[in-house]
C-alpha atoms as a PDB file:
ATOM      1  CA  UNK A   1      -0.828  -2.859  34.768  1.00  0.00           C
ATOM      2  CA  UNK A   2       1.278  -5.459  35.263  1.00  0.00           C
ATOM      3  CA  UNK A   3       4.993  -4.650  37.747  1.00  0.00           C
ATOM      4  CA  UNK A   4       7.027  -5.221  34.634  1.00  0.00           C
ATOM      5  CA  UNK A   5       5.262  -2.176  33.157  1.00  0.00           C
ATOM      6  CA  UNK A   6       4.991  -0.185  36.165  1.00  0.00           C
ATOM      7  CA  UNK A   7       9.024  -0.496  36.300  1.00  0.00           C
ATOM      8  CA  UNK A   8       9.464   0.484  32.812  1.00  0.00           C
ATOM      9  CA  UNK A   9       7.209   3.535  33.342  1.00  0.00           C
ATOM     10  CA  UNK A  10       9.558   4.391  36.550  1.00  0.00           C
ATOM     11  CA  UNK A  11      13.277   3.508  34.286  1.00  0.00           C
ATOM     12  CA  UNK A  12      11.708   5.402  31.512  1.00  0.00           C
ATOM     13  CA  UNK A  13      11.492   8.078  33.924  1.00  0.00           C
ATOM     14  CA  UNK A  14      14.808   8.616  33.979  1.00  0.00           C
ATOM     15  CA  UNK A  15      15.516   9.309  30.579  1.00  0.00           C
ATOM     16  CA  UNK A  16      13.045  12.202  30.490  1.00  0.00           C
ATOM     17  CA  UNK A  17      14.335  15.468  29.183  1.00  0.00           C
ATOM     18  CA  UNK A  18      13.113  18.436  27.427  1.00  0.00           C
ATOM     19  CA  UNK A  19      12.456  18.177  23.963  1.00  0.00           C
ATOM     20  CA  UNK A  20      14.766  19.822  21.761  1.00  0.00           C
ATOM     21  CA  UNK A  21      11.845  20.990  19.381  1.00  0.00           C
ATOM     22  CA  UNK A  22      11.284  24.668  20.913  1.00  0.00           C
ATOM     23  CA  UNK A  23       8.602  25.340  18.004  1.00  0.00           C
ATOM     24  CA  UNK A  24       5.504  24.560  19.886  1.00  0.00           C
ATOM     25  CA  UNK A  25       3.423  28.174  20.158  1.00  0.00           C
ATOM     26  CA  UNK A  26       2.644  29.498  23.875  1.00  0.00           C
ATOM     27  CA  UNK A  27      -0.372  30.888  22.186  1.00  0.00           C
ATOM     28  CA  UNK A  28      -2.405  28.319  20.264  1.00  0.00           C
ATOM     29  CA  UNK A  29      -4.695  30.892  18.138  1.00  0.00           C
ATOM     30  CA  UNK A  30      -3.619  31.427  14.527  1.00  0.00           C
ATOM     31  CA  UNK A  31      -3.837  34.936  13.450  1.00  0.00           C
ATOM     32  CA  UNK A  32      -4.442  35.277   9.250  1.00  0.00           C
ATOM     33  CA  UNK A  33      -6.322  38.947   8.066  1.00  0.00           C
ATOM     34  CA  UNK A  34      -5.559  37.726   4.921  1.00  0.00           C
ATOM     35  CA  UNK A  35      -6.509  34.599   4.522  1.00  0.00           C
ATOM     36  CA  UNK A  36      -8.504  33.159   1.583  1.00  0.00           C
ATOM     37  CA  UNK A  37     -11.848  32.014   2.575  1.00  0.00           C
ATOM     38  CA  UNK A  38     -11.611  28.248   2.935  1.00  0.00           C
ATOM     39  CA  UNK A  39      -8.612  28.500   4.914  1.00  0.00           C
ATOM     40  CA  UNK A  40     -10.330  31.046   7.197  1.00  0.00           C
ATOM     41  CA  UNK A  41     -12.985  28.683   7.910  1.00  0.00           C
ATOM     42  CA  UNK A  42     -11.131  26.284   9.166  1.00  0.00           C
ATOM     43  CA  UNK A  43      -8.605  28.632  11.080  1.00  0.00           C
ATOM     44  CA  UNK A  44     -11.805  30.018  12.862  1.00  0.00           C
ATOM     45  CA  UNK A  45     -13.067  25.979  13.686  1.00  0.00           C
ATOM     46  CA  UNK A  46      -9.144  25.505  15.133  1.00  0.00           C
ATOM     47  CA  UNK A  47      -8.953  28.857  17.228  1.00  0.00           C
ATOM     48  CA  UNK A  48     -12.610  27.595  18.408  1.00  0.00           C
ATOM     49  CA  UNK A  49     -11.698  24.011  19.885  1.00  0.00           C
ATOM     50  CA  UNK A  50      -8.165  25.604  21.200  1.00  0.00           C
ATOM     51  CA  UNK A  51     -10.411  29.029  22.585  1.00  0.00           C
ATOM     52  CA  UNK A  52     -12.799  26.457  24.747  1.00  0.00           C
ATOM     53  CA  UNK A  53      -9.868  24.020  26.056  1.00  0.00           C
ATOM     54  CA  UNK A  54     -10.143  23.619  29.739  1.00  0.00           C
ATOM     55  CA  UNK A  55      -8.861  21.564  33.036  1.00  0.00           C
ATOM     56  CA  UNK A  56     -10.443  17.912  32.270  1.00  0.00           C
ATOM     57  CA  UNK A  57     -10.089  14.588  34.300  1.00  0.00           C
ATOM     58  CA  UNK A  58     -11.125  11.274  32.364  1.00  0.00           C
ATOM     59  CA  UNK A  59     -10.929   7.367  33.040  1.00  0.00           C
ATOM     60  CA  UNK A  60      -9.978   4.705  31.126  1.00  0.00           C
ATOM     61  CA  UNK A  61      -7.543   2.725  29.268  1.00  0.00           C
ATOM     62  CA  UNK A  62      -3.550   3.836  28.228  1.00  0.00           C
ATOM     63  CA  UNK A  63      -2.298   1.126  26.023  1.00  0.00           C
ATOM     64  CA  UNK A  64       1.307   1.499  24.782  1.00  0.00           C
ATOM     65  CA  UNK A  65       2.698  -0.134  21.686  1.00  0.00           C
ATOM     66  CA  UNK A  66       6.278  -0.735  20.237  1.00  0.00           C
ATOM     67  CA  UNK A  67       6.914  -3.485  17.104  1.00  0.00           C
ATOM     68  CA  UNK A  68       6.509  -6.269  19.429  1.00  0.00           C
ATOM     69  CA  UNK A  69       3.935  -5.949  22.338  1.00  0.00           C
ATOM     70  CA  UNK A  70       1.213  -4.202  23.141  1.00  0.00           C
ATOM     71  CA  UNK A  71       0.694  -3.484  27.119  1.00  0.00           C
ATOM     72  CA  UNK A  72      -2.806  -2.145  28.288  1.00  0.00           C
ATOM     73  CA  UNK A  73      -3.598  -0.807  31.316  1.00  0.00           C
ATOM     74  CA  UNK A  74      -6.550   0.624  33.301  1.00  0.00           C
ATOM     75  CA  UNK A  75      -5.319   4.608  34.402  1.00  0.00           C
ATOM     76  CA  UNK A  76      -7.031   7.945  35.447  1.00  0.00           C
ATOM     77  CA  UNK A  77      -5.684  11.120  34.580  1.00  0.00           C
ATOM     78  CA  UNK A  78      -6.165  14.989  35.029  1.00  0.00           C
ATOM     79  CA  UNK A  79      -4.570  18.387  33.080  1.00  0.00           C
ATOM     80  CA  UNK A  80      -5.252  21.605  33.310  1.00  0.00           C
ATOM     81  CA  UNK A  81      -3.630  23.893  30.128  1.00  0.00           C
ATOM     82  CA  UNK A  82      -1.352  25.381  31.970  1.00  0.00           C
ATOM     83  CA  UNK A  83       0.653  22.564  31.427  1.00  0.00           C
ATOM     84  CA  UNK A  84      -0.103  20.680  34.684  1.00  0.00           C
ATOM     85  CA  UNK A  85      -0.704  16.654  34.303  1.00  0.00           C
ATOM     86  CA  UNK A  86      -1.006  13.804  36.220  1.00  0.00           C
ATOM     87  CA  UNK A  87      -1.732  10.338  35.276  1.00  0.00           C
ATOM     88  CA  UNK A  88      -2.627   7.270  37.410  1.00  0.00           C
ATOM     89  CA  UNK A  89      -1.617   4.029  36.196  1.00  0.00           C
ATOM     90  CA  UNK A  90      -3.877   1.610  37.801  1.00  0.00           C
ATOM     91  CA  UNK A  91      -2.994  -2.143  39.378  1.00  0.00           C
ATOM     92  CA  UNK A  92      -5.783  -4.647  40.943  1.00  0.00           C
ATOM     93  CA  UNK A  93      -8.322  -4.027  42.822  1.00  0.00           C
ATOM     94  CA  UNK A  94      -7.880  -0.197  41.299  1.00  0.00           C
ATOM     95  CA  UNK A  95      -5.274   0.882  43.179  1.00  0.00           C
ATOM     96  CA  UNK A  96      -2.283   2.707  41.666  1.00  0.00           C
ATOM     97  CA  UNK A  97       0.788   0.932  40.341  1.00  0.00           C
ATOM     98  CA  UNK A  98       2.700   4.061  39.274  1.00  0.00           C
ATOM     99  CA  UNK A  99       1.743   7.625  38.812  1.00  0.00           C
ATOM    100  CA  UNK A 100       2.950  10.474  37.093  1.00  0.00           C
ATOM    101  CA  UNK A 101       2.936  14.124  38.277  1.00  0.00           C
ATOM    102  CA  UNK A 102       3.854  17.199  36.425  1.00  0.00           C
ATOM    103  CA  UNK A 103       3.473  20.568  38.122  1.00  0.00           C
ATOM    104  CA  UNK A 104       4.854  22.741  35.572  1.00  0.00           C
ATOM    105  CA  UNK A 105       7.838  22.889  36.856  1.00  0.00           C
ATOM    106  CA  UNK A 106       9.220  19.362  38.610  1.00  0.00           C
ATOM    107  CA  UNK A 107       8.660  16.182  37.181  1.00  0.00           C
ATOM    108  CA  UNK A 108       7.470  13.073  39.811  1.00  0.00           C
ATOM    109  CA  UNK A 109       7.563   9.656  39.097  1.00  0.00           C
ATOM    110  CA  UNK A 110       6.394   6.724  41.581  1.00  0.00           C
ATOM    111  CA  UNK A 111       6.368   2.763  41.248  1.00  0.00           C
ATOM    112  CA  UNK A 112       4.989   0.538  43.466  1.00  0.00           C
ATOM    113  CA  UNK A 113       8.219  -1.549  42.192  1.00  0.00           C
ATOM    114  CA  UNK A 114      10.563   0.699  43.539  1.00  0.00           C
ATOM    115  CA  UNK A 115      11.538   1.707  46.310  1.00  0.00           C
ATOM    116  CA  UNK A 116      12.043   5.366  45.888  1.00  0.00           C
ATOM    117  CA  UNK A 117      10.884   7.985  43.414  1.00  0.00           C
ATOM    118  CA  UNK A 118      11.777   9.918  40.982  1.00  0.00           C
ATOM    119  CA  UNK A 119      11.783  14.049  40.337  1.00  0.00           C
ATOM    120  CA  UNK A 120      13.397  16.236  37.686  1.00  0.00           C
ATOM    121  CA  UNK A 121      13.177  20.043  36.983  1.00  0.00           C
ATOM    122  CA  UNK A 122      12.269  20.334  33.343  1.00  0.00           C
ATOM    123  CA  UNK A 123      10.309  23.035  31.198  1.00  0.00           C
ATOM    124  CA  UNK A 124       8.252  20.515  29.508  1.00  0.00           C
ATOM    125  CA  UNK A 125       9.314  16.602  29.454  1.00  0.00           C
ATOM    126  CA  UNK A 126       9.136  14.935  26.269  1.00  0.00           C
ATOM    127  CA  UNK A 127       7.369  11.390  27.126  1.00  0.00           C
ATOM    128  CA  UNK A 128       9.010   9.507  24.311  1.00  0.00           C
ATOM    129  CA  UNK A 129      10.902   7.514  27.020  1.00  0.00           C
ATOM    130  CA  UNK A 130       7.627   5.925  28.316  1.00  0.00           C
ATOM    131  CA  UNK A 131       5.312   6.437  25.230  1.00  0.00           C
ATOM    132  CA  UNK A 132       8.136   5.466  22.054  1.00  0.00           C
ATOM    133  CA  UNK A 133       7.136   8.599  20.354  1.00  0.00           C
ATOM    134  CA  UNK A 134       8.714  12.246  20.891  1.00  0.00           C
ATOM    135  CA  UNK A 135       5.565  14.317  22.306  1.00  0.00           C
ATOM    136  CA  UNK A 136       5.622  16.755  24.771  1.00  0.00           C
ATOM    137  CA  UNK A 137       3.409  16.225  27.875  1.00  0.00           C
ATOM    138  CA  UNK A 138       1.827  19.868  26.584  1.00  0.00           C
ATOM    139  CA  UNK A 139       0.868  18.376  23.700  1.00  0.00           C
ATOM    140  CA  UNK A 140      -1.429  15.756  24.952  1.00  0.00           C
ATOM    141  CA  UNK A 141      -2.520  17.873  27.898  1.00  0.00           C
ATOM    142  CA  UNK A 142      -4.021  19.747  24.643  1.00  0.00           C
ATOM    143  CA  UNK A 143      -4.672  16.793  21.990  1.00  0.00           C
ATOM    144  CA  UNK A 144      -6.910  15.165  25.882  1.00  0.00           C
ATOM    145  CA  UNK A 145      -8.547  18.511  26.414  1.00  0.00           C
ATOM    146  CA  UNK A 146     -10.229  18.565  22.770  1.00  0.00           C
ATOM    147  CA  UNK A 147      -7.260  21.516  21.603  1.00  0.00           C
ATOM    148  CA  UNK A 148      -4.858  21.372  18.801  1.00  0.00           C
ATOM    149  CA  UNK A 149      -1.372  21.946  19.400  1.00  0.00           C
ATOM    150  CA  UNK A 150       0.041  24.630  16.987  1.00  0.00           C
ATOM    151  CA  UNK A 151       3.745  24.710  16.140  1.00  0.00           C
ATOM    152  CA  UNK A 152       5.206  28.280  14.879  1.00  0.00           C
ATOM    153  CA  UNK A 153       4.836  29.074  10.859  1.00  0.00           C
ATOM    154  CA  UNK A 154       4.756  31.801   8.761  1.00  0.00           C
ATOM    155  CA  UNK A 155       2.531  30.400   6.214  1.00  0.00           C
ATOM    156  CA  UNK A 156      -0.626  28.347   5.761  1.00  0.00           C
ATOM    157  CA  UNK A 157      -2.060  26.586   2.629  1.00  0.00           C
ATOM    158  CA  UNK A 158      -4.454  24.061   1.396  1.00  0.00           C
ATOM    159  CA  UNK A 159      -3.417  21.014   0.655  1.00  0.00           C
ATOM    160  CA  UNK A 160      -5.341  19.063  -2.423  1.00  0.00           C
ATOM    161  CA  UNK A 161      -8.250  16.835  -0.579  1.00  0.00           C
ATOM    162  CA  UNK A 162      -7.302  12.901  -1.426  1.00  0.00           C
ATOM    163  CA  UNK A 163     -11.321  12.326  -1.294  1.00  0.00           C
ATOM    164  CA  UNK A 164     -14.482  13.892  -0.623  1.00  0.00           C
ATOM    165  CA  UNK A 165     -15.136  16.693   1.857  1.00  0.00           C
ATOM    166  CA  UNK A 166     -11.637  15.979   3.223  1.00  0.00           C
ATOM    167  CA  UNK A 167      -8.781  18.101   3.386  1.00  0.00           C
ATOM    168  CA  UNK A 168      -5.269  19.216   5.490  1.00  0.00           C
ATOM    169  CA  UNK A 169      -4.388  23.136   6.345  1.00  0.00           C
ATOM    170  CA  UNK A 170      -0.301  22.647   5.579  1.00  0.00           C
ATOM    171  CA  UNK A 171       1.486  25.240   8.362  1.00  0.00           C
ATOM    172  CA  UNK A 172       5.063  26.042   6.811  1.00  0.00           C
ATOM    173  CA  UNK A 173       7.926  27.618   8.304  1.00  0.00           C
ATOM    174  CA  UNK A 174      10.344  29.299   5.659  1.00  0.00           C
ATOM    175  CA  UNK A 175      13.607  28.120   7.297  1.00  0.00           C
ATOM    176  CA  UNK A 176      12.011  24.449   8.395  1.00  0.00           C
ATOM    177  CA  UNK A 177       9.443  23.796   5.514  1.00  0.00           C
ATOM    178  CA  UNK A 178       6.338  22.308   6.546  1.00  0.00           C
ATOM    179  CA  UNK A 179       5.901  22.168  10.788  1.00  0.00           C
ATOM    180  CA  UNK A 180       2.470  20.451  10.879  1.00  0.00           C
ATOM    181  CA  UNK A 181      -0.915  19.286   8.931  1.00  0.00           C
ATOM    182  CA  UNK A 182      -4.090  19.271   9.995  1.00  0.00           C
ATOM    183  CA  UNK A 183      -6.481  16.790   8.514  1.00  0.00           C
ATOM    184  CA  UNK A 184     -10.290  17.625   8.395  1.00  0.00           C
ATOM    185  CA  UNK A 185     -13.409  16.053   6.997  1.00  0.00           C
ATOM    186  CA  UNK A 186     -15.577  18.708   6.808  1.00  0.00           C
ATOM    187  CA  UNK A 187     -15.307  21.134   9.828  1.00  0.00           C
ATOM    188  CA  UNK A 188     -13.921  18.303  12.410  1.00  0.00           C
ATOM    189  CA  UNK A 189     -10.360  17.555  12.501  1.00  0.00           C
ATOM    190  CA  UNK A 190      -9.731  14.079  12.336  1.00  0.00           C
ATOM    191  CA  UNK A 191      -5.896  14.117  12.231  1.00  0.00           C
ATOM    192  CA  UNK A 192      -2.549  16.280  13.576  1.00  0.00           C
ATOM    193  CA  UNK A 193       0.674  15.225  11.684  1.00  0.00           C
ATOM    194  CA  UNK A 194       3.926  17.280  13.038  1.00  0.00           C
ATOM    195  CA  UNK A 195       6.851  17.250  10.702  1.00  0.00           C
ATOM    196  CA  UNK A 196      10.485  18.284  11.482  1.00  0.00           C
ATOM    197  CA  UNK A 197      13.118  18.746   8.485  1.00  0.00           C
ATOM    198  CA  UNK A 198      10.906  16.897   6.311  1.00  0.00           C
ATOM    199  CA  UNK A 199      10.237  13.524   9.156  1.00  0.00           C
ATOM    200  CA  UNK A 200       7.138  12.807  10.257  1.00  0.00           C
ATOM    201  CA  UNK A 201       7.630  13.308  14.077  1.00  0.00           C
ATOM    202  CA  UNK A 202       3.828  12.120  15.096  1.00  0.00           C
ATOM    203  CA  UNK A 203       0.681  12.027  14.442  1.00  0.00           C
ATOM    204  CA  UNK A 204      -2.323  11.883  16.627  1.00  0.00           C
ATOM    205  CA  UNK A 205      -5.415  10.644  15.578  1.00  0.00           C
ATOM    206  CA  UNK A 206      -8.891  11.903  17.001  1.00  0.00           C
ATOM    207  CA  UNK A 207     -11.196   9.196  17.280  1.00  0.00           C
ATOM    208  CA  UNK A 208     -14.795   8.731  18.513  1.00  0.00           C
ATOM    209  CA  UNK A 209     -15.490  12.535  18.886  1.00  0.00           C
ATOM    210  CA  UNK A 210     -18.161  13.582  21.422  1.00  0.00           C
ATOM    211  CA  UNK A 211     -19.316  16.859  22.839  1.00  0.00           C
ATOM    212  CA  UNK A 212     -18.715  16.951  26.665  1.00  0.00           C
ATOM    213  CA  UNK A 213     -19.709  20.389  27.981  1.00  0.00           C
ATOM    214  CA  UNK A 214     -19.622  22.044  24.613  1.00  0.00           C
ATOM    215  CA  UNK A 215     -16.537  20.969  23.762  1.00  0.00           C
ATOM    216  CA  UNK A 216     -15.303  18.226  21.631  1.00  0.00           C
ATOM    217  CA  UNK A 217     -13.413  15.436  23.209  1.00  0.00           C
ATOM    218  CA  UNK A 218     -11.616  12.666  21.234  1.00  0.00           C
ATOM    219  CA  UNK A 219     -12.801   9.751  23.688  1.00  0.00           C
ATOM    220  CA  UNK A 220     -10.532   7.678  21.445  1.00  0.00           C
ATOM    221  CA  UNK A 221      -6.896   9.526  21.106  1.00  0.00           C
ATOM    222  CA  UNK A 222      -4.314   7.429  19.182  1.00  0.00           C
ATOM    223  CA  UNK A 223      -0.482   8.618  18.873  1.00  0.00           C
ATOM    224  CA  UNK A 224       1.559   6.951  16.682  1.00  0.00           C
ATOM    225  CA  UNK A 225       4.812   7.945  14.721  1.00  0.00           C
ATOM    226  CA  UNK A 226       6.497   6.912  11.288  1.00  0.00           C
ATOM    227  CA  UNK A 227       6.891   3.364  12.598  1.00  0.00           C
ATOM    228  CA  UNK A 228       3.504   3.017  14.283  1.00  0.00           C
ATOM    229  CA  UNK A 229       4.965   2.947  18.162  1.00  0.00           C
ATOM    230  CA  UNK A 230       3.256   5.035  20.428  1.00  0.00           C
ATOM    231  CA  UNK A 231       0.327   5.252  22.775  1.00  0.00           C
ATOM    232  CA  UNK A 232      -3.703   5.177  22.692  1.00  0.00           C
ATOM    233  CA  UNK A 233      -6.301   6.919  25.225  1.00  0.00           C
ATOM    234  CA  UNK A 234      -9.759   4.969  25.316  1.00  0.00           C
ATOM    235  CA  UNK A 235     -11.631   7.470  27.575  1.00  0.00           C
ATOM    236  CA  UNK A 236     -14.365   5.647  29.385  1.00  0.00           C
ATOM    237  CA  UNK A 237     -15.626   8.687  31.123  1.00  0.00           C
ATOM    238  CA  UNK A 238     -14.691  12.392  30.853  1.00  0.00           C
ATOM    239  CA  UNK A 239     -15.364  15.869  33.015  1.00  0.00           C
ATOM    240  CA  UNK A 240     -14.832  19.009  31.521  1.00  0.00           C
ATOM    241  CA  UNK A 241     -14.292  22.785  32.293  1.00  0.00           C
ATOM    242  CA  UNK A 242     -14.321  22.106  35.893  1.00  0.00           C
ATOM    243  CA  UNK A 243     -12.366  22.923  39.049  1.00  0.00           C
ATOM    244  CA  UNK A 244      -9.234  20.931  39.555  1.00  0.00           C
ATOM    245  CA  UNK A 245      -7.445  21.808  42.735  1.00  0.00           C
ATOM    246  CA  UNK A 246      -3.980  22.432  43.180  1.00  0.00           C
ATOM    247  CA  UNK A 247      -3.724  19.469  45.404  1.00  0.00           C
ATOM    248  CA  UNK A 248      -3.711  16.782  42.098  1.00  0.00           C
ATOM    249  CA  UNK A 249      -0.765  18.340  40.768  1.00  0.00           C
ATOM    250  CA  UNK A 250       0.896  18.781  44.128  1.00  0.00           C
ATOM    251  CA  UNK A 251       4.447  16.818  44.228  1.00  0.00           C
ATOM    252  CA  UNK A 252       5.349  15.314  47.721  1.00  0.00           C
ATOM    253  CA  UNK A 253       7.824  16.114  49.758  1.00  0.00           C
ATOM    254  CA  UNK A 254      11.544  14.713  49.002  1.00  0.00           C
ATOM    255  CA  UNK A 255      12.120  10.935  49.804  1.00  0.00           C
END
C-alpha cells in the first residue's frame, strides 16, 4: 500500500457512519412452510452456507477501484459473525500501513501517515467511505465467511433463468418492492444483488469457490455497484471455524 492510500483509508475514516438501510436481518435463515419446491431447494442450500458461517482469518490482496484508478494492496484480515472485523493493510517488508478494527461496538482506525487515530461508536459502519460502495462491514464479515446476507421480505419468487441451469430467488418487501436477488447456477450462488426503491445498491460477486473446512469460501470476492466502483478480496490463504481471540478485535487505549 502505498502512504497516499493508507491516508485515504484514515480521511475516509472519518466519514464513516451507520448506514441508513436498517433492513439487513439479525437472523440470516429464511423461514418458508410453504414454499414451492424449487424455491425450497434453494432456501435450504442458503440457510446451509449461512447455518455453517464461522470466525475466519485469510491473506491476500484488497484492491479498491473508482472510474479512474485502481489501488492494490497486500492486507490480512479476521471476522468473527458477531460482527467483529479487523483488517490489516499491509506496507513493505509486510508490516502494517493502516489497520482497521471493529469491535462491535467502537470503530478504530490507524495510519502510519498520521499521527493519531481514529475511533467512533457506531452500530454497524457502512464502509462506502473507504470502499465507494454502501456495504455494511456485517455484510462482508458474512459475504468473507462463505454466508449470504439476507435483507427483510415478505415474499420470495423465481425469477425466469436467462440461460441454462441458472437462476435468481427475487426477495420482495411489499412496501419496498424487491430488497435483494440471489443468482445461482445450479445449487451454488454465484451472485448477491441488493436493491433499494428500485437502485441497485451492490452486488457481490462469488468467485473461485472452494471448500475450506466444509464450508464454501469465495477465495475471489468482488463488490461492485451500479457504476462498477467498489472493492475485490483475492484470498491467498484462508482458516476457518477456528478460535479467534478477543485480543484481534481488542481497540487500544485512547491516544
Amino acid at each position: 500500500m502505498t502512504a497516499s492510500w493508507s491516508r485515504l483509508v484514515f480521511m475516509a475514516a472519518l466519514l464513516l457512519v451507520a448506514a441508513c438501510r436498517p433492513m439487513i436481518r439479525q437472523d440470516a435463515r429464511i423461514v418458508f412452510s410453504d414454499a414451492p419446491p424449487a424455491v425450497e431447494a434453494l432456501i435450504s442450500a442458503i440457510n446451509r452456507q449461512n447455518d455453517a458461517v464461522s470466525p475466519f482469518k485469510g491473506i491476500g490482496q484488497i484492491s479498491i477501484r473508482d472510474s479512474s484508478a485502481v489501488q492494490t494492496s497486500r492486507a490480512a484480515w479476521a471476522g468473527s459473525p458477531d460482527g467483529r472485523l479487523r483488517i490489516e493493510f499491509l506496507g513493505l517488508p509486510g508490516q502494517p500501513a493502516a489497520k482497521l478494527i471493529f469491535d462491535g461496538r467502537l470503530l478504530y482506525v490507524e495510519s502510519v501517515t498520521e499521527p493519531e487515530s481514529y475511533r467512533k461508536s457506531v452500530a454497524d459502519p457502512d464502509l462506502k467511505p473507504i470502499t465507494g460502495v454502501s456495504i455494511k462491514a456485517g455484510e462482508v464479515i458474512t459475504c468473507l465467511a462463505g454466508g449470504i446476507p439476507i435483507y427483510e421480505h415478505d415474499a420470495v419468487f423465481l425469477e425466469p433463468a436467462s440461460e441454462e441451469n441458472r437462476q435468481a430467488l427475487v426477495f420482495n418487501q411489499s412496501w419496498r418492492g424487491v430488497v435483494e436477488k440471489i443468482f445461482f447456477n445450479g445449487l451454488v450462488i454465484e451472485k448477491v444483488e441488493i436493491w433499494e426503491w428500485g437502485t441497485l445498491v451492490y452486488q457481490a460477486a462469488l468467485k473461485d469457490i472452494r471448500e475450506v473446512n466444509g464450508r464454501l469460501i469465495p477465495f475471489h470476492l468482488v463488490i461492485t455497484d451500479a457504476d462498477n466502483r467498489g472493492f475485490e478480496f483475492r484470498i491467498d490463504r484462508c482458516w476457518t471455524d477456528i478460535g479467534v481471540s478477543p485480543e484481534i478485535f481488542k481497540i487500544p487505549l485512547g491516544d
